[in-house]
N, C-alpha and C. Protein backbone atom coordinates (compact mmCIF):
# COMPACT_ATOMS: atom_id res chain seq x y z
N UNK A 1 17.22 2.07 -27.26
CA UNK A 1 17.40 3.50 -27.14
C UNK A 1 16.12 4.20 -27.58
N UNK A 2 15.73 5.04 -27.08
CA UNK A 2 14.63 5.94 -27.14
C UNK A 2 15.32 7.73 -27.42
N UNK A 3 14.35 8.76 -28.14
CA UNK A 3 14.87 9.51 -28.36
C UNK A 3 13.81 10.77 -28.09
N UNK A 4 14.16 11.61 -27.12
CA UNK A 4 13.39 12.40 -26.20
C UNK A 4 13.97 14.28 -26.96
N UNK A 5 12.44 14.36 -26.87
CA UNK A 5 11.90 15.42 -27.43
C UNK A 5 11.40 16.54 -26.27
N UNK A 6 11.87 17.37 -25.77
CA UNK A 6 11.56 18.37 -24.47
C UNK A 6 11.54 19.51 -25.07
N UNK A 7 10.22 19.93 -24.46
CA UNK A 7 10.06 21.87 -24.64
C UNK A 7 9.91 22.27 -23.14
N UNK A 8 10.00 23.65 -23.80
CA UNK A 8 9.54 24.83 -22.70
C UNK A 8 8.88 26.07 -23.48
N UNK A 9 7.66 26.16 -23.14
CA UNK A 9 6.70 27.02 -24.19
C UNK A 9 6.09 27.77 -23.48
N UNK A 10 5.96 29.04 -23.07
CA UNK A 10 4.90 29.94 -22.71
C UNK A 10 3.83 29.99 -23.30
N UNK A 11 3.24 29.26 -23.08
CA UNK A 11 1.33 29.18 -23.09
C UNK A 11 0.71 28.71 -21.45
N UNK A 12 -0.73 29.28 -21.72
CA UNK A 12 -1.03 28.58 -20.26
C UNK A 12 -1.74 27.60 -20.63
N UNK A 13 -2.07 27.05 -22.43
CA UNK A 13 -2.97 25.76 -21.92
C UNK A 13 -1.76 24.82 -23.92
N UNK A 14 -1.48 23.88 -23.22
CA UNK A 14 -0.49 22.82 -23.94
C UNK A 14 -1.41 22.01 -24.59
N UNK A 15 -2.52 22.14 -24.74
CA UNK A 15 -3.70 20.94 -24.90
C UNK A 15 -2.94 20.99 -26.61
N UNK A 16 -2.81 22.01 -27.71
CA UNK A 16 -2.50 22.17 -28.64
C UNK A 16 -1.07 21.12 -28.87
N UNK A 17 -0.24 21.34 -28.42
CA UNK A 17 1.36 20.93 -28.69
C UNK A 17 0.96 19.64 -27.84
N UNK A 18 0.10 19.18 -26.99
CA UNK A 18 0.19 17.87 -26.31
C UNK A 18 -0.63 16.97 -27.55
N UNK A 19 -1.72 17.51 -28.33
CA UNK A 19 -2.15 16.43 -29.59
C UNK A 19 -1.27 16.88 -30.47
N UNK A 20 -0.30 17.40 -30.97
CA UNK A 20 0.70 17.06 -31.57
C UNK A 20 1.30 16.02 -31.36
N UNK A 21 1.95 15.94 -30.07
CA UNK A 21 2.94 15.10 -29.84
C UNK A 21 2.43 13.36 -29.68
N UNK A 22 0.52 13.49 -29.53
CA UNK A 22 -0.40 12.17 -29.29
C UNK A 22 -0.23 11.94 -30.38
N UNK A 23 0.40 12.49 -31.38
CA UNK A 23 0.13 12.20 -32.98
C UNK A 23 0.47 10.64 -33.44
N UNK A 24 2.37 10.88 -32.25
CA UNK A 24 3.08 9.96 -32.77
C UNK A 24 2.82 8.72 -31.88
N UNK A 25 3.52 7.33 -31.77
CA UNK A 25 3.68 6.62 -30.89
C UNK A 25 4.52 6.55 -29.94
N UNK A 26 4.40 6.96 -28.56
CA UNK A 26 4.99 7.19 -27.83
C UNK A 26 5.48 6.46 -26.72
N UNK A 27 6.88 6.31 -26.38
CA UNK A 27 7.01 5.78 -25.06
C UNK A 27 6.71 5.82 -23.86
N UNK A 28 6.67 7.13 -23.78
CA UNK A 28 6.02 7.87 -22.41
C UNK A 28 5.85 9.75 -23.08
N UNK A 29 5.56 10.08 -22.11
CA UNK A 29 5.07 11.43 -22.14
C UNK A 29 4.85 12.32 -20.92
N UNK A 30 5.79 13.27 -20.39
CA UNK A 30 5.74 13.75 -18.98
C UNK A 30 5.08 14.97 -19.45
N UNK A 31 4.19 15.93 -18.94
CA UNK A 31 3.78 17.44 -18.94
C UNK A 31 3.69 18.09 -17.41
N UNK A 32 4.40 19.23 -17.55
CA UNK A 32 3.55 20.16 -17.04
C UNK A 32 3.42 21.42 -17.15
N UNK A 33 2.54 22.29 -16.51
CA UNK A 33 2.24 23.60 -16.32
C UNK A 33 2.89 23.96 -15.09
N UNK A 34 3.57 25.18 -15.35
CA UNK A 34 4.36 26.12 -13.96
C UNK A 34 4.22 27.40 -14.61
N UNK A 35 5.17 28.28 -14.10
CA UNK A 35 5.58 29.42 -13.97
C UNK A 35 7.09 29.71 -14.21
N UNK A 36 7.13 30.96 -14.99
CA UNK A 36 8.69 30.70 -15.25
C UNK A 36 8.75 31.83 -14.34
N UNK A 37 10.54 32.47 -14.14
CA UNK A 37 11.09 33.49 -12.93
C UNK A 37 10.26 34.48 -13.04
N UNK A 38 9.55 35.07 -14.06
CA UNK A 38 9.11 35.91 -13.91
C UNK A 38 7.54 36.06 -13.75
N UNK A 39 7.11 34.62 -13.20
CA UNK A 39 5.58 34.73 -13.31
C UNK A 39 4.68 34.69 -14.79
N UNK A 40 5.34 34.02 -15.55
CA UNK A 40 4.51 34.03 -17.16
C UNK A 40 4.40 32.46 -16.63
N UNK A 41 3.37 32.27 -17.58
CA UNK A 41 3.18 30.76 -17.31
C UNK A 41 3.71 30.29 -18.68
N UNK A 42 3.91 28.95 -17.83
CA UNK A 42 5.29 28.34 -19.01
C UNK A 42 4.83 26.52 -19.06
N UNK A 43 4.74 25.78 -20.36
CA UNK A 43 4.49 24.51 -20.09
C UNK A 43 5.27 23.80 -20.71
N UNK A 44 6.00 22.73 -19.96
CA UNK A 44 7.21 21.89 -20.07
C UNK A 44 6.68 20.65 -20.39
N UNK A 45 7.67 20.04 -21.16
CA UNK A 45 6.99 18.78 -21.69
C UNK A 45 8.34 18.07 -21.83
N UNK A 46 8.27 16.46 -21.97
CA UNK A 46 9.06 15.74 -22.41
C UNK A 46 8.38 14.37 -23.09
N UNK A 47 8.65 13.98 -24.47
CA UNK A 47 8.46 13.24 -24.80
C UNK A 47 8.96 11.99 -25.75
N UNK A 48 9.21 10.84 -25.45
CA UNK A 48 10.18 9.83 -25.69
C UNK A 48 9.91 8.74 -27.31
N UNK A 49 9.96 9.13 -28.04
CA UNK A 49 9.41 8.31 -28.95
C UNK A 49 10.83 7.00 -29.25
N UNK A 50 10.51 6.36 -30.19
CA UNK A 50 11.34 4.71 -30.62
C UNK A 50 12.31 4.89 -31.81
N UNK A 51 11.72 5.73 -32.61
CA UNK A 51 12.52 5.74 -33.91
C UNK A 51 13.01 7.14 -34.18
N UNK A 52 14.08 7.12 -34.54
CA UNK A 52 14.62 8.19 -35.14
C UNK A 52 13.89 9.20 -36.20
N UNK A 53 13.36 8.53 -36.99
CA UNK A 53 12.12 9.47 -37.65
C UNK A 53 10.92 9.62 -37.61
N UNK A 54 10.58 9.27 -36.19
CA UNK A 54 10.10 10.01 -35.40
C UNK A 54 9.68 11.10 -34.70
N UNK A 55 11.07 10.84 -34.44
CA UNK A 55 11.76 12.36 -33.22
C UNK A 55 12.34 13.36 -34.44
N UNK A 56 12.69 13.16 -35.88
CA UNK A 56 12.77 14.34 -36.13
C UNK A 56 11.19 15.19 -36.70
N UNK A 57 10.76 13.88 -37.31
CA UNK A 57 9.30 14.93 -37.62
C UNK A 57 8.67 15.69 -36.08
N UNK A 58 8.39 14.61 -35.35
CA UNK A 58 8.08 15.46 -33.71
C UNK A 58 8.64 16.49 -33.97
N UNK A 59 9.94 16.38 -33.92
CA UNK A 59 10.67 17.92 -33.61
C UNK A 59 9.97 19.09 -34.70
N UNK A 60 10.59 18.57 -35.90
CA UNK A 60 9.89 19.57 -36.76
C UNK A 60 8.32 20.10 -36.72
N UNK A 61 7.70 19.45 -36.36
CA UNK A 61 5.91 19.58 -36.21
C UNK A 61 6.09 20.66 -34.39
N UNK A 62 6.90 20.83 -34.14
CA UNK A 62 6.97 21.32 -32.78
C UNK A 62 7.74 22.55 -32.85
N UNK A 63 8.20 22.86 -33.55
CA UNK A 63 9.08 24.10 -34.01
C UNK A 63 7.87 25.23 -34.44
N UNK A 64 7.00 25.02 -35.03
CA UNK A 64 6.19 26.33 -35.30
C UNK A 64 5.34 26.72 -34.04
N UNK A 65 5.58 26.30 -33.28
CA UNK A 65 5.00 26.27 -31.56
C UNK A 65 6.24 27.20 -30.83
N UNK A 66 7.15 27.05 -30.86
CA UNK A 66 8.73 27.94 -30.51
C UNK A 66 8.21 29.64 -31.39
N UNK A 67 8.06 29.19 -32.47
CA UNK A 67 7.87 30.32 -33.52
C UNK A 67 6.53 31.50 -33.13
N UNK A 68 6.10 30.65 -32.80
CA UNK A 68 4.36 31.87 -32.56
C UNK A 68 4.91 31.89 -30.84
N UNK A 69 5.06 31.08 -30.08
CA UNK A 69 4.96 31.56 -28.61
C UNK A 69 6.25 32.07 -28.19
N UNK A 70 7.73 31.09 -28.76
CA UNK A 70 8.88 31.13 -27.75
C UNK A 70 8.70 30.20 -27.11
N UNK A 71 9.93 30.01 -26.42
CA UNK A 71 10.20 29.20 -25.66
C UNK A 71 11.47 28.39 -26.09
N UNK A 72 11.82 27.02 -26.22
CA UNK A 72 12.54 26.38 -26.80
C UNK A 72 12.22 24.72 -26.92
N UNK A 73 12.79 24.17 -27.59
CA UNK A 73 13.21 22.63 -28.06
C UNK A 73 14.21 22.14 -27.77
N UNK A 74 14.50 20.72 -27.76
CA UNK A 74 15.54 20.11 -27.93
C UNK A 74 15.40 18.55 -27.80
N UNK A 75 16.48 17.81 -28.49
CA UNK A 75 16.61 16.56 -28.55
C UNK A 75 17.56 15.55 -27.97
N UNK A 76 17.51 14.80 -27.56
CA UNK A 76 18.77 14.29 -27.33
C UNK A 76 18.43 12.32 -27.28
N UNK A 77 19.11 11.59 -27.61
CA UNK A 77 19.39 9.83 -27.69
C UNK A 77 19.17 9.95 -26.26
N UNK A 78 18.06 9.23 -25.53
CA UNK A 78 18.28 8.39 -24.07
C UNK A 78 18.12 7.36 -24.47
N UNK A 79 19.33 6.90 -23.30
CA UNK A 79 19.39 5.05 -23.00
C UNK A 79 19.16 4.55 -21.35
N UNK A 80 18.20 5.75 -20.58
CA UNK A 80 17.88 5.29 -19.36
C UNK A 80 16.88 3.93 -19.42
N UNK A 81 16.32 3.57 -20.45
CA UNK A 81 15.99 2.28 -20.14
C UNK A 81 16.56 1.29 -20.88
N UNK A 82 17.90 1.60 -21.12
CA UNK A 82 19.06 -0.19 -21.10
C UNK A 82 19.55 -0.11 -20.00
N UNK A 83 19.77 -1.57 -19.87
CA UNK A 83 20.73 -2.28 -18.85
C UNK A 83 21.87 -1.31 -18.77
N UNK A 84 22.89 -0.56 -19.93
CA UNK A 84 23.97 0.25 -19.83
C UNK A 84 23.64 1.52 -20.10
N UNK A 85 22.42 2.59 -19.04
CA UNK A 85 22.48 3.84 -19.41
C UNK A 85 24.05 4.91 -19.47
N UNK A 86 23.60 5.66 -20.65
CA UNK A 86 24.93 6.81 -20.71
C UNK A 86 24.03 7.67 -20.13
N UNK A 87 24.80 9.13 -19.86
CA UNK A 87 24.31 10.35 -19.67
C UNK A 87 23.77 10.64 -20.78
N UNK A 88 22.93 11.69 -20.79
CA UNK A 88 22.04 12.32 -21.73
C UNK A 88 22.71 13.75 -22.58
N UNK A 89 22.67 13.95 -23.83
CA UNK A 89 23.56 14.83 -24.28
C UNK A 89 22.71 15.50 -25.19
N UNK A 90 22.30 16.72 -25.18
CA UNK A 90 21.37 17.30 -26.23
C UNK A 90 22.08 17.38 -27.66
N UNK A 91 21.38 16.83 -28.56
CA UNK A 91 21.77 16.78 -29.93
C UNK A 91 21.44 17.96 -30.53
N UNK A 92 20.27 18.68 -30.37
CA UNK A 92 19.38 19.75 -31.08
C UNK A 92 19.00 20.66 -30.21
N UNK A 93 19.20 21.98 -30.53
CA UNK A 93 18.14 22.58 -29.66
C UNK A 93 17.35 23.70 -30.70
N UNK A 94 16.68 24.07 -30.92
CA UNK A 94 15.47 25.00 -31.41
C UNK A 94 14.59 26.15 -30.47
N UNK A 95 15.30 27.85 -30.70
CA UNK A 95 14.52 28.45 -30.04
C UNK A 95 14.07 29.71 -31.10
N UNK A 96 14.18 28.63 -32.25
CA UNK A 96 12.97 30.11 -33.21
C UNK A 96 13.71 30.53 -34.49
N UNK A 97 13.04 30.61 -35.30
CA UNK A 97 13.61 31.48 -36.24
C UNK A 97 14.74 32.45 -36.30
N UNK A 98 15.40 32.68 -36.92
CA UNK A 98 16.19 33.89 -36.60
C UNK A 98 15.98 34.87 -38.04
C-alpha cells in the first residue's frame, strides 16, 4: 500500500511545493500546470510516498502552501499497485486555516 498526497494550488510556477515534496522518497510523482474555470492558473499534483510517516509530514510540510496561496490537500491509502486494488477514499482533506 502506498499513500497519496494530491493538491490543487493556484500558483503559476510549483517548482517551490515540487522540492518539497523531492524532499521525501517517493513512489511516483504526477504534476501539472492548467487553468482553473475561471482562468487563474492552478497546479495539480499527486504524490505517492511508502510509509505512513511520510505522508503525514508531506502533508503537514504542504499545508503552509494551502495557507499563503489556497487551494487544497488531501490524502488518502492507495492499493492500485496490489494484486487486490480497493477504491480510493480520501482520509484528509486541508483547505486552510480557518
Amino acid at each position: 500500500m502506498k499513500y497519496s498526497c494530491r493538491g490543487y494550488i493556484p500558483v503559476s510556477d510549483g517548482s517551490a511545493i515540487v522540492a518539497t515534496i523531492n524532499s521525501y522518497t517517493l513512489w511516483r510523482l504526477v504534476t501539472q500546470d492548467s487553468q482553473d474555470d475561471q482562468g487563474r492558473d492552478l497546479f495539480t499534483f499527486e504524490a505517492w510516498v511508502n510509509t505512513e510517516a511520510d505522508k503525514t509530514v508531506l502533508f503537514d510540510d504542504l499545508k503552509p502552501f494551502v495557507n499563503t496561496h489556497g487551494g487544497s490537500i488531501d490524502w488518502h491509502e492507495c492499493t492500485h499497485d496490489e494484486s487486490n486494488p480497493q477504491p480510493c477514499v480520501i482520509a484528509e482533506a486541508y483547505t486552510g486555516e480557518s
